[in-house]
C-alpha atoms as a PDB file:
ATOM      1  CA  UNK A   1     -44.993  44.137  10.271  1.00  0.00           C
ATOM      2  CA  UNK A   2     -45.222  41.749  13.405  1.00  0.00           C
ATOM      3  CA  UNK A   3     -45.550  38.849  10.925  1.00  0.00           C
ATOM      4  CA  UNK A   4     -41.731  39.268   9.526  1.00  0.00           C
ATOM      5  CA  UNK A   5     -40.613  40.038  12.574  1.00  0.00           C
ATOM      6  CA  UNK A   6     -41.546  37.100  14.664  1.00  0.00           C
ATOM      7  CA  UNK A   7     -40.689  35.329  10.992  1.00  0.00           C
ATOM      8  CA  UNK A   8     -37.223  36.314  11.196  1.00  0.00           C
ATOM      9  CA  UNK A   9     -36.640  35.763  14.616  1.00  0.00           C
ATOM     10  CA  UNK A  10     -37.653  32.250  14.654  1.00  0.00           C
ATOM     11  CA  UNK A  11     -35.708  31.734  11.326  1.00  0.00           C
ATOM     12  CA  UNK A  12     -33.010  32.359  13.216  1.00  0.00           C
ATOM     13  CA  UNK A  13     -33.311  30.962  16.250  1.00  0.00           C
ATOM     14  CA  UNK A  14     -34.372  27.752  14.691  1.00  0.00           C
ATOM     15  CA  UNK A  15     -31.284  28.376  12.680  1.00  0.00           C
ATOM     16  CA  UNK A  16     -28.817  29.060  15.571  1.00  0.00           C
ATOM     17  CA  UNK A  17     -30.223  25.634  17.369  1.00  0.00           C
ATOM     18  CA  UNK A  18     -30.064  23.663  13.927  1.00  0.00           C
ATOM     19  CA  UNK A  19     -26.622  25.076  13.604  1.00  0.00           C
ATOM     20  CA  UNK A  20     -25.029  23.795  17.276  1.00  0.00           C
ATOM     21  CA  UNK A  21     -26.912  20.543  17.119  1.00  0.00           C
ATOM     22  CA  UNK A  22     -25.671  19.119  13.948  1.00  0.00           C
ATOM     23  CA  UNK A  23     -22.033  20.376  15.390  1.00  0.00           C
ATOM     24  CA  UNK A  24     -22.229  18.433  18.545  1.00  0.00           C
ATOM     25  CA  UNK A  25     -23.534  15.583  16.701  1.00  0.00           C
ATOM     26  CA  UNK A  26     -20.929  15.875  13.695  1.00  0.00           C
ATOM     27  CA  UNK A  27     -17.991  16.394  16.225  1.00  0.00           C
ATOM     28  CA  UNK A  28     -19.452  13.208  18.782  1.00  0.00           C
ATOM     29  CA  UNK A  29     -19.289  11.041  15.584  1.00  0.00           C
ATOM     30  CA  UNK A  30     -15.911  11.694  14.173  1.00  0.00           C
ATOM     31  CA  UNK A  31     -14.684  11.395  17.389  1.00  0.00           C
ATOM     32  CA  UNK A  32     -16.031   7.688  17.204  1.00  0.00           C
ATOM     33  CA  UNK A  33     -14.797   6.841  14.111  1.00  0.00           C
ATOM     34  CA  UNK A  34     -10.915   8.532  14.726  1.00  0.00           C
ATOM     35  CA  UNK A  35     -10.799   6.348  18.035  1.00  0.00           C
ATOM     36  CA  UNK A  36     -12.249   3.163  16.176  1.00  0.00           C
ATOM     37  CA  UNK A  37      -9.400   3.783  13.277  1.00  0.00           C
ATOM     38  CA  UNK A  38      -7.159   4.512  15.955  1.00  0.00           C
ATOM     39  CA  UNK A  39      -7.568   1.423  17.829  1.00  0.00           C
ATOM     40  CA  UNK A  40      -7.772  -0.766  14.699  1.00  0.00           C
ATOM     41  CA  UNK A  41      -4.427   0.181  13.391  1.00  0.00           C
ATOM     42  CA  UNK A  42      -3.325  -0.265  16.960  1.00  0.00           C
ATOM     43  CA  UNK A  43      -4.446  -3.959  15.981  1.00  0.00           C
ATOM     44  CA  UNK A  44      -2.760  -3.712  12.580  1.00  0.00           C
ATOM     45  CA  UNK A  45       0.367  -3.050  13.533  1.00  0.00           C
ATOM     46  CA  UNK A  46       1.767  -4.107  17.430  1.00  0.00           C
ATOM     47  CA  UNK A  47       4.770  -2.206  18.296  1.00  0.00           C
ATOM     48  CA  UNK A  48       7.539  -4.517  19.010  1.00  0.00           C
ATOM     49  CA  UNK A  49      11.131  -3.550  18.976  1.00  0.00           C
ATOM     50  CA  UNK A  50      13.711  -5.743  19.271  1.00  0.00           C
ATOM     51  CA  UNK A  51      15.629  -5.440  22.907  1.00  0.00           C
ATOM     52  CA  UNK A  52      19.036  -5.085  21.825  1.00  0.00           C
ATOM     53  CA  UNK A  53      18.294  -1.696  19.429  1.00  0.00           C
ATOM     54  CA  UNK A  54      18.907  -3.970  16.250  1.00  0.00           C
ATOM     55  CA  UNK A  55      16.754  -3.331  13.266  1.00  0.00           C
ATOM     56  CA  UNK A  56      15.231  -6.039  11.540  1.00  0.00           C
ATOM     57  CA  UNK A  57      14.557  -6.178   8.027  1.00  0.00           C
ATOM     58  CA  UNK A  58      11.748  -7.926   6.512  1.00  0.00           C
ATOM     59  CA  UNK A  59      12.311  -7.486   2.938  1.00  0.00           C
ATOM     60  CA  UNK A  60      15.761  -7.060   0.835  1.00  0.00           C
ATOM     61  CA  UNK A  61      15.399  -5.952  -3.252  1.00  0.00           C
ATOM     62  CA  UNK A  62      17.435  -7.780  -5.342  1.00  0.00           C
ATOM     63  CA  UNK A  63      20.781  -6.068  -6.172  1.00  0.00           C
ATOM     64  CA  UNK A  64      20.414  -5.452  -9.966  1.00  0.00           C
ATOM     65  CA  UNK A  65      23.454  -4.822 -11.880  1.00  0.00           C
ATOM     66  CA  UNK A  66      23.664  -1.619 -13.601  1.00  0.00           C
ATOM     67  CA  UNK A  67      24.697  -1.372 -17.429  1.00  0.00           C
ATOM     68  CA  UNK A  68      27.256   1.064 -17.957  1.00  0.00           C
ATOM     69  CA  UNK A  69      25.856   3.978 -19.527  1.00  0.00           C
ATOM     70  CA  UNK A  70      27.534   5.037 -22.783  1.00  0.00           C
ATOM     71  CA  UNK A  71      29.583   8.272 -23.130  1.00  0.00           C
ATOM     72  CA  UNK A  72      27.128  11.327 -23.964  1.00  0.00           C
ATOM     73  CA  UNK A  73      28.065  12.895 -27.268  1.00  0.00           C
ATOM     74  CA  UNK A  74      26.997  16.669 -27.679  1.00  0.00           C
ATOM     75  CA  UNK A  75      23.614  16.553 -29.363  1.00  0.00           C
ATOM     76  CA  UNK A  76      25.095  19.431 -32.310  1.00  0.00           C
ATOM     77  CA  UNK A  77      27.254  22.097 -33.337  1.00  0.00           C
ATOM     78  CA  UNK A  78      27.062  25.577 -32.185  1.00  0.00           C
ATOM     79  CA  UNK A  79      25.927  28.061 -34.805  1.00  0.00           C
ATOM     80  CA  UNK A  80      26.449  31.426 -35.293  1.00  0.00           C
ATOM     81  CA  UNK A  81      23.456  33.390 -36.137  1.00  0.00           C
ATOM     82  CA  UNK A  82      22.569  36.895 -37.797  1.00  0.00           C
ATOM     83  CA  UNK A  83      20.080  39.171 -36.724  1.00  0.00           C
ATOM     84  CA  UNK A  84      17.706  40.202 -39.830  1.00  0.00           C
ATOM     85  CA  UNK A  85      16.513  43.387 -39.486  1.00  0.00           C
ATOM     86  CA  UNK A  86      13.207  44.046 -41.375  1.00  0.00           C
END
């Protein structure tokens, strides 16, 4: 009976410290890699504005011009219809 006991009680206590170390090393390590993707889109992408509030636009589609669509004609007739009874 002592056997389980001290068993289970280092089972968990090896469990509990397993448990809390792989969270502070899980947490210290995504906190790394946010800051590093942080600071490289930083890099990416300075944030300049132009002074006077204008907005300046890098790329403009070509207008394309539209076909005029056709009149829609109704697809059918209505039609009456009969119940059958069995």
């Amino acid at each position: 009976m002592g056997f389980i006991l001290k068993f289970i009680i280092i089972t968990f206590a090896l469990s509990w410290i397993f448990t809390n170390l792989l969270r502070f090393f899980l947490k210290s390590k995504l906190k790394r890699f946010f800051d590093q993707m942080q600071h490289v889109q930083q890099q990416e992408r300075p944030h300049s504005r132009p002074a006077d509030g204008n907005v300046n636009v890098d790329f403009i589609p070509k207008s394309e011009k539209k076909k005029p669509t056709p009149p829609r004609e109704i697809d059918g007739e209505y039609v009456d219809y009969i119940e059958v009874k069995d």
